[in-house]
C-alpha atoms as a PDB file:
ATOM      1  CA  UNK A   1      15.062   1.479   7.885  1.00  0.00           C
ATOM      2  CA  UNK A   2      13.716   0.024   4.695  1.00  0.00           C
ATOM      3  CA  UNK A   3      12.562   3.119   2.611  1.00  0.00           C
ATOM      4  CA  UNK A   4      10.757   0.595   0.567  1.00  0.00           C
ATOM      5  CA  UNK A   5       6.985   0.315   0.548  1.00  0.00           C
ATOM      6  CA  UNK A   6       5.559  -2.914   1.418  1.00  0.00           C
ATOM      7  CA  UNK A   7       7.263  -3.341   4.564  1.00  0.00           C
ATOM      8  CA  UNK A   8       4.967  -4.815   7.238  1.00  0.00           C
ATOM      9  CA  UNK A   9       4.572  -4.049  10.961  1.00  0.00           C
ATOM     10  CA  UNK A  10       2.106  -5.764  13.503  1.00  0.00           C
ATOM     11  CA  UNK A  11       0.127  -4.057  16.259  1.00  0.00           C
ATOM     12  CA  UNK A  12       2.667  -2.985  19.193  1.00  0.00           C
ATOM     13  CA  UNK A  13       5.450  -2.602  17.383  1.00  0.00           C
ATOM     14  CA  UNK A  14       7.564   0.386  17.540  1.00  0.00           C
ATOM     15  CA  UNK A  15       7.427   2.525  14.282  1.00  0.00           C
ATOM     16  CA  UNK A  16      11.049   2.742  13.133  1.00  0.00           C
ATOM     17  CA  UNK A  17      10.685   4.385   9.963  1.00  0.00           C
ATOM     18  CA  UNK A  18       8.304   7.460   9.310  1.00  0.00           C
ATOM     19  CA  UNK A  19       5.296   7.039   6.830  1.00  0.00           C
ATOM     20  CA  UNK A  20       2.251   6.407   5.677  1.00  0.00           C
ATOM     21  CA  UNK A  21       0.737   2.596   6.341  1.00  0.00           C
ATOM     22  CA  UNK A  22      -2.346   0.859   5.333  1.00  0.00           C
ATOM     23  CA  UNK A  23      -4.463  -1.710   7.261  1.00  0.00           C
ATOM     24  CA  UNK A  24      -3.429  -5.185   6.045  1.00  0.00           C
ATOM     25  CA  UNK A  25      -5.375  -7.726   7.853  1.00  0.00           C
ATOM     26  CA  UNK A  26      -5.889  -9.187  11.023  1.00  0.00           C
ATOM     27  CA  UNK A  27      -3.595 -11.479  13.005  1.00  0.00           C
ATOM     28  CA  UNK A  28      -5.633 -13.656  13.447  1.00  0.00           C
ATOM     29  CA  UNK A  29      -6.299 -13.992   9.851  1.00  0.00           C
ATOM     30  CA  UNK A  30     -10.258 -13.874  10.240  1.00  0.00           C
ATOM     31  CA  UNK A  31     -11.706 -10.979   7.572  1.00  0.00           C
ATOM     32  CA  UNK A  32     -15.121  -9.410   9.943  1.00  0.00           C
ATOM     33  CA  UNK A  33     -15.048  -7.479  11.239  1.00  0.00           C
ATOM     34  CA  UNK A  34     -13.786  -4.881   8.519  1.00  0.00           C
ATOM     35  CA  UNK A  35     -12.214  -1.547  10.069  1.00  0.00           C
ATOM     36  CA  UNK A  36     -13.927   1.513  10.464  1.00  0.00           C
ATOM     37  CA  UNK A  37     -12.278   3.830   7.265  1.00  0.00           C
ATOM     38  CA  UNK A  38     -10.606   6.010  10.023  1.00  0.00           C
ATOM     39  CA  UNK A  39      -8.778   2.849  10.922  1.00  0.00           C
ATOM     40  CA  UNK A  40      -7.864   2.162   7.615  1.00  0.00           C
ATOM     41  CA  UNK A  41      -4.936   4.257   7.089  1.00  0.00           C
ATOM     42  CA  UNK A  42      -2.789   5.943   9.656  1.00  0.00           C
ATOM     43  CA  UNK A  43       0.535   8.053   9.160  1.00  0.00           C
ATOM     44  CA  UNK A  44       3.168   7.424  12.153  1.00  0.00           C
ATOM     45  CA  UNK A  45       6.689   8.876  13.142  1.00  0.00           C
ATOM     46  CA  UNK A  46       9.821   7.242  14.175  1.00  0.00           C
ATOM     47  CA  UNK A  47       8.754   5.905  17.828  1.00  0.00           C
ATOM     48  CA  UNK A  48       5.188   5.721  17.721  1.00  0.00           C
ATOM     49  CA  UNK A  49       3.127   2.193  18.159  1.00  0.00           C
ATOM     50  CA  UNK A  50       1.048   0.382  15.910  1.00  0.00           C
ATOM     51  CA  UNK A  51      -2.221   0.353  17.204  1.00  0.00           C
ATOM     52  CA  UNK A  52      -4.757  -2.273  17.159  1.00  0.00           C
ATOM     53  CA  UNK A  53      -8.339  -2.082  15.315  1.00  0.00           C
ATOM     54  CA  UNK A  54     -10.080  -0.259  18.125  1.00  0.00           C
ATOM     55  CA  UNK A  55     -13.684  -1.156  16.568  1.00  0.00           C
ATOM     56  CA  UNK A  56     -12.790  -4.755  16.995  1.00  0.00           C
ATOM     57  CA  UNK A  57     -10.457  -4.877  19.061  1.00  0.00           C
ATOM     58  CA  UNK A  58      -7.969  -6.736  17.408  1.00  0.00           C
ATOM     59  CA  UNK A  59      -4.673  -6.771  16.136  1.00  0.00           C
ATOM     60  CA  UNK A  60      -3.887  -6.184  12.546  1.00  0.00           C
ATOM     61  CA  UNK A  61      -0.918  -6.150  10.154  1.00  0.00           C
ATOM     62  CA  UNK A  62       0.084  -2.508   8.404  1.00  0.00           C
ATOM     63  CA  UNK A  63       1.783  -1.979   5.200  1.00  0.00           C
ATOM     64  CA  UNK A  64       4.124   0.500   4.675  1.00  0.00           C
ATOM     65  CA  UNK A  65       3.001   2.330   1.579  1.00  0.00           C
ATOM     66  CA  UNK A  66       5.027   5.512   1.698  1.00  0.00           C
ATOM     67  CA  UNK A  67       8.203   6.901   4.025  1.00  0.00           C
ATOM     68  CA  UNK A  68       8.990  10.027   4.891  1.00  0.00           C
ATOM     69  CA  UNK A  69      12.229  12.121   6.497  1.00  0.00           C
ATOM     70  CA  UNK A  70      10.681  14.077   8.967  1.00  0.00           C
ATOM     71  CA  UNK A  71      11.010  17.768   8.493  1.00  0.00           C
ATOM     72  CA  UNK A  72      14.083  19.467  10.619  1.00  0.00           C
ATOM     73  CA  UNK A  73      14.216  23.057  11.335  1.00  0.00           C
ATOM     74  CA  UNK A  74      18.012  23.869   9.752  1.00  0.00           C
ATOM     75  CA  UNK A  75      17.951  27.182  10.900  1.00  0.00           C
ATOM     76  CA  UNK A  76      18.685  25.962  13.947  1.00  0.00           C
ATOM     77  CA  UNK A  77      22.095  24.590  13.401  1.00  0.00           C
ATOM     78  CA  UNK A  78      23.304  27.646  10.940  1.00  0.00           C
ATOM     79  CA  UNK A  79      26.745  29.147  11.717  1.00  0.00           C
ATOM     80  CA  UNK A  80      26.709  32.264  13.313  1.00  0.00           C
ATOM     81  CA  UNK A  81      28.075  34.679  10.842  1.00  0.00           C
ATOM     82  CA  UNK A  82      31.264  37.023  11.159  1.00  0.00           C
ATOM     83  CA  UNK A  83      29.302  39.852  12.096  1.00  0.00           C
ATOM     84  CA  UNK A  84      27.227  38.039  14.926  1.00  0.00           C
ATOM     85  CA  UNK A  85      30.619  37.322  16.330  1.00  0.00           C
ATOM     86  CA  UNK A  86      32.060  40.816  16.771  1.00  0.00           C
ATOM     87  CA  UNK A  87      28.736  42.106  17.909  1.00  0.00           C
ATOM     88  CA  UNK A  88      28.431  39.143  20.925  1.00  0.00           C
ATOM     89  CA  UNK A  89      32.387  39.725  21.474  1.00  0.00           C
ATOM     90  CA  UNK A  90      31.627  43.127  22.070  1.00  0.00           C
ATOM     91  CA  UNK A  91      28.608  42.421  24.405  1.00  0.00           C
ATOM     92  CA  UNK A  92      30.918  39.811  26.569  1.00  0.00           C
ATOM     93  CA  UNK A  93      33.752  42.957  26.518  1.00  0.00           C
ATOM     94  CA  UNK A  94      31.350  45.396  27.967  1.00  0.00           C
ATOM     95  CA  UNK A  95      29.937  42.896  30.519  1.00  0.00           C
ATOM     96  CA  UNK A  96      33.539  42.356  31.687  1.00  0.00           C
ATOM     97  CA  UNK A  97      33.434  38.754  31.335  1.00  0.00           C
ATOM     98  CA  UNK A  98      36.261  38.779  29.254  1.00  0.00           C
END
């Protein structure tokens, strides 16, 4: 999305960028009550909601203060190598299911 802190996001929207965000006010603009300090901060991922204050049950602006690339397992997607080859040719050859 952005990649640049600052970036604000209301309660219900859909996280589209990975981070860290910081409570930024209410709504409504009133200042009481203040969040618990678990409510303070919160770190989402690509898909998540931004939640309310659940203490006062109110909506709230957050601030994107730092983005992240989630972490992706490459191994998965590694060629096979030239030796992994011959050995699963030779498993389909003795199978028969060549």
């Amino acid at each position: 999305m952005t990649g640049v802190p600052g970036y604000l996001f209301e309660s219900g929207d859909i996280c589209l960028e990975a981070g860290t965000y910081l409570f930024n006010g209410y709504i409504d603009g009133s200042p009481y009550p203040l969040p618990m300090q678990r409510e303070m901060k919160l770190t989402l991922a690509v898909g998540q909601i931004f939640p309310g204050v659940h203490s006062a049950g109110k909506a709230c602006w957050w601030i994107l203060v730092e983005s992240y690339e989630p972490e992706l397992d490459y191994t998965r997607f590694a060629p096979a190598t030239f030796s992994q080859t011959i050995v699963e040719s030779r498993r389909d050859d003795e199978d028969g299911m060549t």
